[in-house]
PDB file of N, CA and C in Angstrom:
ATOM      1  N   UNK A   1     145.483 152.246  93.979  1.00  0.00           N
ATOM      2  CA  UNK A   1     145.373 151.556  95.246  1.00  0.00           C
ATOM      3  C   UNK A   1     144.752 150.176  95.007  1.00  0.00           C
ATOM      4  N   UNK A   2     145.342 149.200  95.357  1.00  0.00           N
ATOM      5  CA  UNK A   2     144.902 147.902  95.277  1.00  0.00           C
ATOM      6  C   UNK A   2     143.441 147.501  96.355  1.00  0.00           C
ATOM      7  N   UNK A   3     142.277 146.854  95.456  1.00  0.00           N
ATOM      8  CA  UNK A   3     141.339 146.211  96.555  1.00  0.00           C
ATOM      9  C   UNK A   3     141.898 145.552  97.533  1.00  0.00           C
ATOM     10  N   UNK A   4     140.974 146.321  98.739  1.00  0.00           N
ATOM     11  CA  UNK A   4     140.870 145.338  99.737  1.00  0.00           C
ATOM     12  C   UNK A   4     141.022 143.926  99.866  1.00  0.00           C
ATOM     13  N   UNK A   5     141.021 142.813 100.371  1.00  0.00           N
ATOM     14  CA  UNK A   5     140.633 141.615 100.477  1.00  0.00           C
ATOM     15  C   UNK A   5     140.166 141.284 101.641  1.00  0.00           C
ATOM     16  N   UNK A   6     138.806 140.341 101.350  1.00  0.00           N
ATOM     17  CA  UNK A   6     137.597 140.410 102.848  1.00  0.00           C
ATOM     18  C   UNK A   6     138.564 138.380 103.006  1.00  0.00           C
ATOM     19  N   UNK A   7     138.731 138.893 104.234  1.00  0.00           N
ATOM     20  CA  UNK A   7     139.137 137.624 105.149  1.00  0.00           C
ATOM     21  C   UNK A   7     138.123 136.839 105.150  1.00  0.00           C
ATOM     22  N   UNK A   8     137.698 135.334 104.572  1.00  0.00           N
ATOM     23  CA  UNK A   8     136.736 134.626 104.880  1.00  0.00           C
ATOM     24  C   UNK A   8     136.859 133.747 106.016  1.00  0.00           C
ATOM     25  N   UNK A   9     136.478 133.447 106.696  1.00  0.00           N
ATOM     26  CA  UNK A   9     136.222 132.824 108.321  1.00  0.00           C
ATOM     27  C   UNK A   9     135.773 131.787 107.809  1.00  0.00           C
ATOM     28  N   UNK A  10     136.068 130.831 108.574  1.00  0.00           N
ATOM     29  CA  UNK A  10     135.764 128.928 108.537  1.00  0.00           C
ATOM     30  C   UNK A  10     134.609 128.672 109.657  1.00  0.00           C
ATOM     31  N   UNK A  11     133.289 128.816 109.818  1.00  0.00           N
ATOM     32  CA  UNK A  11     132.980 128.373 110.700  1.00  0.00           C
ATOM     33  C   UNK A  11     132.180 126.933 111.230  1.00  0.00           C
ATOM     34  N   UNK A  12     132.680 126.385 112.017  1.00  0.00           N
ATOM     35  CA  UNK A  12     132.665 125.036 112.595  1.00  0.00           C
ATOM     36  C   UNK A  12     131.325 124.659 112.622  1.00  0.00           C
ATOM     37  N   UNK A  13     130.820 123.553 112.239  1.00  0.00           N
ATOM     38  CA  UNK A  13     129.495 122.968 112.417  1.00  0.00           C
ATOM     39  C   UNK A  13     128.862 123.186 113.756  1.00  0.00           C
ATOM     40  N   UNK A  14     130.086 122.961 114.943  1.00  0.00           N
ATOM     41  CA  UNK A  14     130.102 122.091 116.322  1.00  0.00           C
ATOM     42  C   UNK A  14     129.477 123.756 116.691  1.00  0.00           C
ATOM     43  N   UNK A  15     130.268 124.622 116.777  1.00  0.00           N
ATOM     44  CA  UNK A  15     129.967 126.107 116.782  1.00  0.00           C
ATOM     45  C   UNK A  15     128.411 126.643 116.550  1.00  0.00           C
ATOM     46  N   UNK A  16     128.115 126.643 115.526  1.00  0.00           N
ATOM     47  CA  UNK A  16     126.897 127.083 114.662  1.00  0.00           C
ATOM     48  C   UNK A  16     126.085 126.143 116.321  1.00  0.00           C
ATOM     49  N   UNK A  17     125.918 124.814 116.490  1.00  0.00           N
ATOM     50  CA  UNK A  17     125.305 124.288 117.752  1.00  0.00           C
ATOM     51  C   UNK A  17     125.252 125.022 119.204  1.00  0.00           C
ATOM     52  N   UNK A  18     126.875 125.331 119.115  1.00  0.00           N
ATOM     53  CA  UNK A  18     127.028 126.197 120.251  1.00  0.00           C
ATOM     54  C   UNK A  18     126.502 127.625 120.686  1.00  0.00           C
ATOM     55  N   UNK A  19     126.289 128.216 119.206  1.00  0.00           N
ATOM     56  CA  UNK A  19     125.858 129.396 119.143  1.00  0.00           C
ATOM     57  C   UNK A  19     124.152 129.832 119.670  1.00  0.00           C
ATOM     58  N   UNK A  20     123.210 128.302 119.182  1.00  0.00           N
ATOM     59  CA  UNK A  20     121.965 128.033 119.148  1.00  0.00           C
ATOM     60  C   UNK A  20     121.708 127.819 121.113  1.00  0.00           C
ATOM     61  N   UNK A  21     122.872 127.058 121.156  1.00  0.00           N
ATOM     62  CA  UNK A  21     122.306 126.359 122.878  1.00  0.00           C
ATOM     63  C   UNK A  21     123.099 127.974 123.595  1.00  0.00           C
ATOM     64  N   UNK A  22     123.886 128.789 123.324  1.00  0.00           N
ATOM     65  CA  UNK A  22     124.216 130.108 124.444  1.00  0.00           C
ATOM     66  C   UNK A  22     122.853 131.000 124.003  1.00  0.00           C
ATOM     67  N   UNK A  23     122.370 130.981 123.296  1.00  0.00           N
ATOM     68  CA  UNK A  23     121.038 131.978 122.521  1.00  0.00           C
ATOM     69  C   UNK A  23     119.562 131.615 123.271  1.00  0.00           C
ATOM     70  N   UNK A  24     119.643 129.944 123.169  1.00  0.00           N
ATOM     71  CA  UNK A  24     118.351 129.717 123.773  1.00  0.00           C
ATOM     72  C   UNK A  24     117.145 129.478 122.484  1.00  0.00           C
ATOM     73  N   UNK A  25     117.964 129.503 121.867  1.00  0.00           N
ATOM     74  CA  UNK A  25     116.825 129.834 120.579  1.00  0.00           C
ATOM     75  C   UNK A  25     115.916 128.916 120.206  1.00  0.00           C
ATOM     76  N   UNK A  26     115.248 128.518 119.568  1.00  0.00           N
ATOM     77  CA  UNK A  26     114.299 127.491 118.928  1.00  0.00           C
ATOM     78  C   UNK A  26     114.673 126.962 117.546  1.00  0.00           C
ATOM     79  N   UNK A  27     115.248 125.566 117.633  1.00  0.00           N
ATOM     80  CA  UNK A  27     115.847 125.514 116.126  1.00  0.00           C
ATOM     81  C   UNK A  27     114.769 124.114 115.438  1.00  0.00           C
ATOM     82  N   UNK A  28     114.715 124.063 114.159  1.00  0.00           N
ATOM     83  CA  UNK A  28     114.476 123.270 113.303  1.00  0.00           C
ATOM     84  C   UNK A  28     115.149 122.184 112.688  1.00  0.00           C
ATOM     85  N   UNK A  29     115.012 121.050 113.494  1.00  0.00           N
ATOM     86  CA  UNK A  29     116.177 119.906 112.450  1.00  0.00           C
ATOM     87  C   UNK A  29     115.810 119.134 111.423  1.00  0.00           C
ATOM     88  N   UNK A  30     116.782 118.894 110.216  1.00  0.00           N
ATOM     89  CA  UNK A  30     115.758 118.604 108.991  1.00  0.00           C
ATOM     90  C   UNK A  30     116.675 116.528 109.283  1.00  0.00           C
ATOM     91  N   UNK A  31     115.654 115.970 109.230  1.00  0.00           N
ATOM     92  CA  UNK A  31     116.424 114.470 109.198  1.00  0.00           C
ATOM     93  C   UNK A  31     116.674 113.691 108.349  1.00  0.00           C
ATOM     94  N   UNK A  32     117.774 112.963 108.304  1.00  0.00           N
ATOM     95  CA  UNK A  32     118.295 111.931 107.229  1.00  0.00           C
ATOM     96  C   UNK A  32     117.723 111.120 106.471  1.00  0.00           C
ATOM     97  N   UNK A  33     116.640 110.365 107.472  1.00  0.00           N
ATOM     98  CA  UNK A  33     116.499 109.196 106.691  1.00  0.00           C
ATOM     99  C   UNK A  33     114.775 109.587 106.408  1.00  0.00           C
ATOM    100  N   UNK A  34     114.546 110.528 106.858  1.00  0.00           N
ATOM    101  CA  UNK A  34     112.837 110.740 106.724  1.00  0.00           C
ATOM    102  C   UNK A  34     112.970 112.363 106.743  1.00  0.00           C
ATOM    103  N   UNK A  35     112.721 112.726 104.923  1.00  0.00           N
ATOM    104  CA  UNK A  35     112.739 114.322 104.345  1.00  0.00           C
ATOM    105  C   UNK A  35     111.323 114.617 104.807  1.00  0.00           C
ATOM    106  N   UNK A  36     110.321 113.946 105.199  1.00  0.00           N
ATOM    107  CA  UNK A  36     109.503 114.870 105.350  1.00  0.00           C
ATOM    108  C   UNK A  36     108.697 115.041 107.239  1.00  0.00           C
ATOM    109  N   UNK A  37     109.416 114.184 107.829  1.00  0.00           N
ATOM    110  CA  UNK A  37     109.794 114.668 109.586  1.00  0.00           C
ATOM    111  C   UNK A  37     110.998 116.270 109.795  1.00  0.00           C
ATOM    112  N   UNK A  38     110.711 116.404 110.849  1.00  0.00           N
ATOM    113  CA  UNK A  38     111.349 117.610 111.021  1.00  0.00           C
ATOM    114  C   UNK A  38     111.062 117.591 112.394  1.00  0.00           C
ATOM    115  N   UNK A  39     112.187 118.097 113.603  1.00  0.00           N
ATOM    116  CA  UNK A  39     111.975 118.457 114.725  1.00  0.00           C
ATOM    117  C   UNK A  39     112.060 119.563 115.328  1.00  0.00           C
ATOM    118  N   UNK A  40     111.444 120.476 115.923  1.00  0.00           N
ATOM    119  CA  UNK A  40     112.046 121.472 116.247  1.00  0.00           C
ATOM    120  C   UNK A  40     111.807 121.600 118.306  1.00  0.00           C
ATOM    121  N   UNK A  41     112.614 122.982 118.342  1.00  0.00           N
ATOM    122  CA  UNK A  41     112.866 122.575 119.626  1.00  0.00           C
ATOM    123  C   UNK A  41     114.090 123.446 120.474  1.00  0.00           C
ATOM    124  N   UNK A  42     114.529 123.588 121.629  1.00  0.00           N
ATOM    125  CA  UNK A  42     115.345 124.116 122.276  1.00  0.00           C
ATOM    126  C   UNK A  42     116.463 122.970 122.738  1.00  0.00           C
ATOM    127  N   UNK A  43     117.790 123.487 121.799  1.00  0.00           N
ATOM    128  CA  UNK A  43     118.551 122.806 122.145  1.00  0.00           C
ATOM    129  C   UNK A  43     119.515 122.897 123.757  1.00  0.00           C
ATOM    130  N   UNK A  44     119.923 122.067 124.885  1.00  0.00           N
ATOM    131  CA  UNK A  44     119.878 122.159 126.397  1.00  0.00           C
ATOM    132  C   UNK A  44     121.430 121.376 126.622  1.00  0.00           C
ATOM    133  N   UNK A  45     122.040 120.742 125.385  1.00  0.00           N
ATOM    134  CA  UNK A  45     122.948 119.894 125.340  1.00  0.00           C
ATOM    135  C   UNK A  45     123.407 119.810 124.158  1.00  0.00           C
ATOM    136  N   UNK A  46     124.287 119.176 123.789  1.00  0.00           N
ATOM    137  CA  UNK A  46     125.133 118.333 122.822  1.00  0.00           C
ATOM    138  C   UNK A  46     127.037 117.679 122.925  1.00  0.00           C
ATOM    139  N   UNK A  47     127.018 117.012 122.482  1.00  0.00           N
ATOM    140  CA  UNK A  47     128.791 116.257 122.451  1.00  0.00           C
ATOM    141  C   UNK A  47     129.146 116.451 121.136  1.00  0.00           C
ATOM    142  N   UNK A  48     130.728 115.778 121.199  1.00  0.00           N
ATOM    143  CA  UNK A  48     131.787 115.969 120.208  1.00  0.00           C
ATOM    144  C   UNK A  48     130.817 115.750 119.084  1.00  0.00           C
ATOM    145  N   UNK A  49     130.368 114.709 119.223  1.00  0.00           N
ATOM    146  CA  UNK A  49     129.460 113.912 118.259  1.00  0.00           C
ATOM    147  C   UNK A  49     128.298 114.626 117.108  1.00  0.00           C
ATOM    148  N   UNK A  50     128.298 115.847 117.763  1.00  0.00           N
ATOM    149  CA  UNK A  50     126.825 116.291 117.487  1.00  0.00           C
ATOM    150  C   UNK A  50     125.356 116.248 117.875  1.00  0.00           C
ATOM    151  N   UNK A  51     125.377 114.444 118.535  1.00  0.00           N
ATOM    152  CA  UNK A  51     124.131 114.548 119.800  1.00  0.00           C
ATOM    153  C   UNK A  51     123.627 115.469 120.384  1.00  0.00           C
ATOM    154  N   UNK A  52     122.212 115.413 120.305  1.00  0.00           N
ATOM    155  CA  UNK A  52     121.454 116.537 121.341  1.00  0.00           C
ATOM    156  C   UNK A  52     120.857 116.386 121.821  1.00  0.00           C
ATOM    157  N   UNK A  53     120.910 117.184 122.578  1.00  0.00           N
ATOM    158  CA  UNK A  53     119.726 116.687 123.791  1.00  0.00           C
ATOM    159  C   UNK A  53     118.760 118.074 123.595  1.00  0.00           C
ATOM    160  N   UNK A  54     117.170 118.081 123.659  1.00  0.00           N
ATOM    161  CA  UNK A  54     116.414 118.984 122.772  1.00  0.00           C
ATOM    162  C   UNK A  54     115.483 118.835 124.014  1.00  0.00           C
ATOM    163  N   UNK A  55     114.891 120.169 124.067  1.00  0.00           N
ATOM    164  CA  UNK A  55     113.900 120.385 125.507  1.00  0.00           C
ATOM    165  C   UNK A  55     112.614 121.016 124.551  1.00  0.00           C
ATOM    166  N   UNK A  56     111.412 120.586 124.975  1.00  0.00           N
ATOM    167  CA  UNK A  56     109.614 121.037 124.469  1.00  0.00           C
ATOM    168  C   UNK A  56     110.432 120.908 122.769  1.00  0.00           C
ATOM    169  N   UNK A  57     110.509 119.320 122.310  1.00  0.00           N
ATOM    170  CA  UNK A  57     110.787 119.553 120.544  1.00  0.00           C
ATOM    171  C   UNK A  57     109.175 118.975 120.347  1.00  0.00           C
ATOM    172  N   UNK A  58     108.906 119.567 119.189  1.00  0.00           N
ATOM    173  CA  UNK A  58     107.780 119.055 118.232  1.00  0.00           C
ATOM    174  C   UNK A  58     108.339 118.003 116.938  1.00  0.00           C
ATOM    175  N   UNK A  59     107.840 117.215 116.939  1.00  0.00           N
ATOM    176  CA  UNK A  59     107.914 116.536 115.632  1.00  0.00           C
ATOM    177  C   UNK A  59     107.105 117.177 114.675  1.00  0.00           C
ATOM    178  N   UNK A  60     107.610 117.553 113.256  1.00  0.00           N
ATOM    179  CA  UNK A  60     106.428 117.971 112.287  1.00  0.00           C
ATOM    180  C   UNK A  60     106.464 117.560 111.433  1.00  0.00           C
ATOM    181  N   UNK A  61     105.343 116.893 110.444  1.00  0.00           N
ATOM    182  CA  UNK A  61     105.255 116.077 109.621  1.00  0.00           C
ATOM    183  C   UNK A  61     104.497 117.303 108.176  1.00  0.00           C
ATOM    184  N   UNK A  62     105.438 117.203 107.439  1.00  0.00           N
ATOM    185  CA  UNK A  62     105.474 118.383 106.479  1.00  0.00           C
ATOM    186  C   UNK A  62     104.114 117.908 105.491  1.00  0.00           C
ATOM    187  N   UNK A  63     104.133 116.761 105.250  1.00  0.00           N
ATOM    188  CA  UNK A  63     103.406 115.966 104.495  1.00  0.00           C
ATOM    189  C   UNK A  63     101.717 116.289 104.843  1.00  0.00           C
ATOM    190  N   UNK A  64     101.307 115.742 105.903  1.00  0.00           N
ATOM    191  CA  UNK A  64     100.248 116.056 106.502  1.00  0.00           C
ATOM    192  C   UNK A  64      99.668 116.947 107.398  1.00  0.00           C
ATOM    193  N   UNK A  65     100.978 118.196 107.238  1.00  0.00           N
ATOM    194  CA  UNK A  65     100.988 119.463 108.259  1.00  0.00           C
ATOM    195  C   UNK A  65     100.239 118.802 109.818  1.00  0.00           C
ATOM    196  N   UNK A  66     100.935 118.329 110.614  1.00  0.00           N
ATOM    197  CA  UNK A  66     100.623 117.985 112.008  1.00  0.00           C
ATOM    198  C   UNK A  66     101.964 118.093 112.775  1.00  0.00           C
ATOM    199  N   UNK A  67     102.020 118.521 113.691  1.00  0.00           N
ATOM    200  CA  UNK A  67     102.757 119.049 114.958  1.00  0.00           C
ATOM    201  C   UNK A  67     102.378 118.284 116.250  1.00  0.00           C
ATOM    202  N   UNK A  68     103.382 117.206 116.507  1.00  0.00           N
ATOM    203  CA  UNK A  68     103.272 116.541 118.033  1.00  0.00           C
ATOM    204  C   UNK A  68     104.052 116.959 118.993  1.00  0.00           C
ATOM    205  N   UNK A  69     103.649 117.267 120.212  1.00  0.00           N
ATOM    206  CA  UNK A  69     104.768 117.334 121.296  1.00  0.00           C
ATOM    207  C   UNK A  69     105.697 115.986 121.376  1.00  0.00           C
ATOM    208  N   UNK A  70     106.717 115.898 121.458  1.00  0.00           N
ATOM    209  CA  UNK A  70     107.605 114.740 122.170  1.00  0.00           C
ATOM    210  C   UNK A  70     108.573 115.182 123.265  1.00  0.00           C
ATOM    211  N   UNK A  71     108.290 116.229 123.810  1.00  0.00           N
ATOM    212  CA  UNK A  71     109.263 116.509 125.238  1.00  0.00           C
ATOM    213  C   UNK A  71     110.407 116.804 124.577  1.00  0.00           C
ATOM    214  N   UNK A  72     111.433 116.639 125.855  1.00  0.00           N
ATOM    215  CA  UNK A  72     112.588 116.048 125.954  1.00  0.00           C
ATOM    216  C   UNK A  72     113.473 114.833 124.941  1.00  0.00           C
ATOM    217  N   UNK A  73     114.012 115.212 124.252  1.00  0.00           N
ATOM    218  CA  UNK A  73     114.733 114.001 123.754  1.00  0.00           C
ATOM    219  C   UNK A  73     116.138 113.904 123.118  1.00  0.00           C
ATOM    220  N   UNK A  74     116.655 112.542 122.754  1.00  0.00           N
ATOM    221  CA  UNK A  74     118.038 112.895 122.553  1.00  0.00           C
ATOM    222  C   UNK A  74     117.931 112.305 121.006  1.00  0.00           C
ATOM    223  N   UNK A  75     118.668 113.369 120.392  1.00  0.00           N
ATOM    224  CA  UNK A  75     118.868 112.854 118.805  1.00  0.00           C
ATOM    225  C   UNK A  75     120.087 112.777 118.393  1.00  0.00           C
ATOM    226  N   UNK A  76     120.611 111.652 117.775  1.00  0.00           N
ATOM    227  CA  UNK A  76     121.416 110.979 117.442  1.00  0.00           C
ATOM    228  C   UNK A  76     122.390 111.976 116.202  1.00  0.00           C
ATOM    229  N   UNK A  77     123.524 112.570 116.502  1.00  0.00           N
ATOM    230  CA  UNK A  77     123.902 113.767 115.292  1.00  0.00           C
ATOM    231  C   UNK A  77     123.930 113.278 114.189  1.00  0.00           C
ATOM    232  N   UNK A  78     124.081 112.050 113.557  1.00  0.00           N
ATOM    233  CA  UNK A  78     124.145 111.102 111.720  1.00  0.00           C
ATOM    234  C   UNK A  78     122.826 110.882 111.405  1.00  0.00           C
ATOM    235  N   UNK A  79     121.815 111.664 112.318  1.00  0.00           N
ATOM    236  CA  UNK A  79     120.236 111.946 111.779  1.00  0.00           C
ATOM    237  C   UNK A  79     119.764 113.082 111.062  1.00  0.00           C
ATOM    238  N   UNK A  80     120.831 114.008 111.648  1.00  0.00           N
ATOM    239  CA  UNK A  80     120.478 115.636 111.437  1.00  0.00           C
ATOM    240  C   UNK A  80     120.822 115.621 110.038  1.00  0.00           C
ATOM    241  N   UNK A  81     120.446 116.575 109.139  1.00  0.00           N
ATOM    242  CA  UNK A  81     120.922 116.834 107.583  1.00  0.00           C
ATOM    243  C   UNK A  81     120.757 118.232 107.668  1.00  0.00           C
ATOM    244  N   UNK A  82     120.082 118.913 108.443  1.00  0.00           N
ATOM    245  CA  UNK A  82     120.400 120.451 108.401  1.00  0.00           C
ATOM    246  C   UNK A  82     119.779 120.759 109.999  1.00  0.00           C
ATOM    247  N   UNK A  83     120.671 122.481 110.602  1.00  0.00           N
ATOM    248  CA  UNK A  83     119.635 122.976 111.714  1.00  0.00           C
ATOM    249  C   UNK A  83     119.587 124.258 110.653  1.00  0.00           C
ATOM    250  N   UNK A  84     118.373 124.865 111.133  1.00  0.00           N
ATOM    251  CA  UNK A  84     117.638 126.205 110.935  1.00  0.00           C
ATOM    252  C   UNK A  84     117.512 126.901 112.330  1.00  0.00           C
ATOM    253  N   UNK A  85     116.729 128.279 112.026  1.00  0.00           N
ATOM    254  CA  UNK A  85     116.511 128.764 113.440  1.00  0.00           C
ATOM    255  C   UNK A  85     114.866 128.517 112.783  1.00  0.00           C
ATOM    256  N   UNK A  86     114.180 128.569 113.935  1.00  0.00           N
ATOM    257  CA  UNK A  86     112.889 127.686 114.180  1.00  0.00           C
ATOM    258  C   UNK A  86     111.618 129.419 114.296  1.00  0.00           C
ATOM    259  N   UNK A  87     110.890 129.452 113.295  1.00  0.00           N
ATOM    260  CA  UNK A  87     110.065 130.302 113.639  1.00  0.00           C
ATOM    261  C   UNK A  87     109.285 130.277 114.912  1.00  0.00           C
ATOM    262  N   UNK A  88     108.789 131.547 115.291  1.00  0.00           N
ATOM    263  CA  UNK A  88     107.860 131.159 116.651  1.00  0.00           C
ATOM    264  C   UNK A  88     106.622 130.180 116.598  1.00  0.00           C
ATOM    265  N   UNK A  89     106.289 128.966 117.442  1.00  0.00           N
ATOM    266  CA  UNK A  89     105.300 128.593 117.111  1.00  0.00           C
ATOM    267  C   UNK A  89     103.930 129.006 118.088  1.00  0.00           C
ATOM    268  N   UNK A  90     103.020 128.704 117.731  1.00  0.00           N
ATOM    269  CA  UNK A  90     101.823 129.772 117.676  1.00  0.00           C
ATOM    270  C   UNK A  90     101.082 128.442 118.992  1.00  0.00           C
ATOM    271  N   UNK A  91     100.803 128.214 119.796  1.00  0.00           N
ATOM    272  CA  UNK A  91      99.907 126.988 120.811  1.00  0.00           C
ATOM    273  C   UNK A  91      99.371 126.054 120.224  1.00  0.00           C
ATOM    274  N   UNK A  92      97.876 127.000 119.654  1.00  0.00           N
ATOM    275  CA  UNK A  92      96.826 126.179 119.176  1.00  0.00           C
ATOM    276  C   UNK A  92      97.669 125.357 117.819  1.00  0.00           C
ATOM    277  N   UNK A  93      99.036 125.103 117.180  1.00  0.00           N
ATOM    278  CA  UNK A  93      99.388 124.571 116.579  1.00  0.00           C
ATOM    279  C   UNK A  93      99.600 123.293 116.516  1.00  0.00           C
ATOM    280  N   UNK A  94     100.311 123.199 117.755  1.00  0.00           N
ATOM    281  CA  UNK A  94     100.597 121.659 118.884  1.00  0.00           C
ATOM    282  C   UNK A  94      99.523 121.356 119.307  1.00  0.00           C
ATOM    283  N   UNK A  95      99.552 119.711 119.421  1.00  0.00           N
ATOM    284  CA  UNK A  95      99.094 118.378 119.556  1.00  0.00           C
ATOM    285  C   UNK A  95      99.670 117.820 120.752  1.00  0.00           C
ATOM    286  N   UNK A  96      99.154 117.876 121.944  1.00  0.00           N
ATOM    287  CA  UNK A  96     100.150 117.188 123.008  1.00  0.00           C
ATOM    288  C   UNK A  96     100.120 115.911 122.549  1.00  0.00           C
ATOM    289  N   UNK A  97     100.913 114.848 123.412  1.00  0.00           N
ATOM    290  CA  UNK A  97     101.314 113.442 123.233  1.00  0.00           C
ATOM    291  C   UNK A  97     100.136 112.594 122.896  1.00  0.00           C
ATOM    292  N   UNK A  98     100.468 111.608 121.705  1.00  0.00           N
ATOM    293  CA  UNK A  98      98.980 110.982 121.846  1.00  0.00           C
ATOM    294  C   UNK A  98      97.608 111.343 121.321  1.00  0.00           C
ATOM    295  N   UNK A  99      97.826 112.049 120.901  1.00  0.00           N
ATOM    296  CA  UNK A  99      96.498 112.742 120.244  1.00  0.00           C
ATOM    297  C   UNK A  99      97.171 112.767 118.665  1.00  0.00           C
ATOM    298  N   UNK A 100      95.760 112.080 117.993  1.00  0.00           N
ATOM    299  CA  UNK A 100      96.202 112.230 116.784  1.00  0.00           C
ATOM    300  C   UNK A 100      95.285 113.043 115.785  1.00  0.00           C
TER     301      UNK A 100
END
């Protein structure tokens, strides 16, 4: 009897986004031009483009382990270099606005 063969599936970048914003989930974006920023956050939006629009994201600065609130914001998709799913974050972690 001849092996099986497992069908490999193509799945879409745009998708993997889509999957994050029907979930609700909390994701991690790793950025282009600055490896050691990172945003994470609930994605609420996005276009063809990859743009997002990101609800309660933290900026985190890997370097000096610090966590800022920045709200609401829209990130540009030729910034992103990877999403993750975003561990839970813990309160006393975050830094509201402005506080350094």
């Amino acid at each position: 009897m001849p092996p099986k063969r497992v069908k490999k599936v193509m799945t879409l970048p745009i998708n993997v986004i889509f999957s994050h914003l029907q979930k609700k989930s909390r994701v991690r974006l790793w950025l282009y031009e600055d490896s050691r920023l990172q945003i994470e956050g609930q994605i609420i939006g996005f276009d063809e483009y990859m743009n997002m629009v990101m609800d309660d994201a933290v900026e985190i600065d890997s370097k000096k382990n610090v966590r800022q609130e920045v709200g609401r914001i829209l990130l540009k998709g030729d910034a992103v270099t990877m999403i993750q799913e975003a561990q839970p974050v813990r309160p006393a972690e975050v830094q509201p606005s402005g506080e350094q």
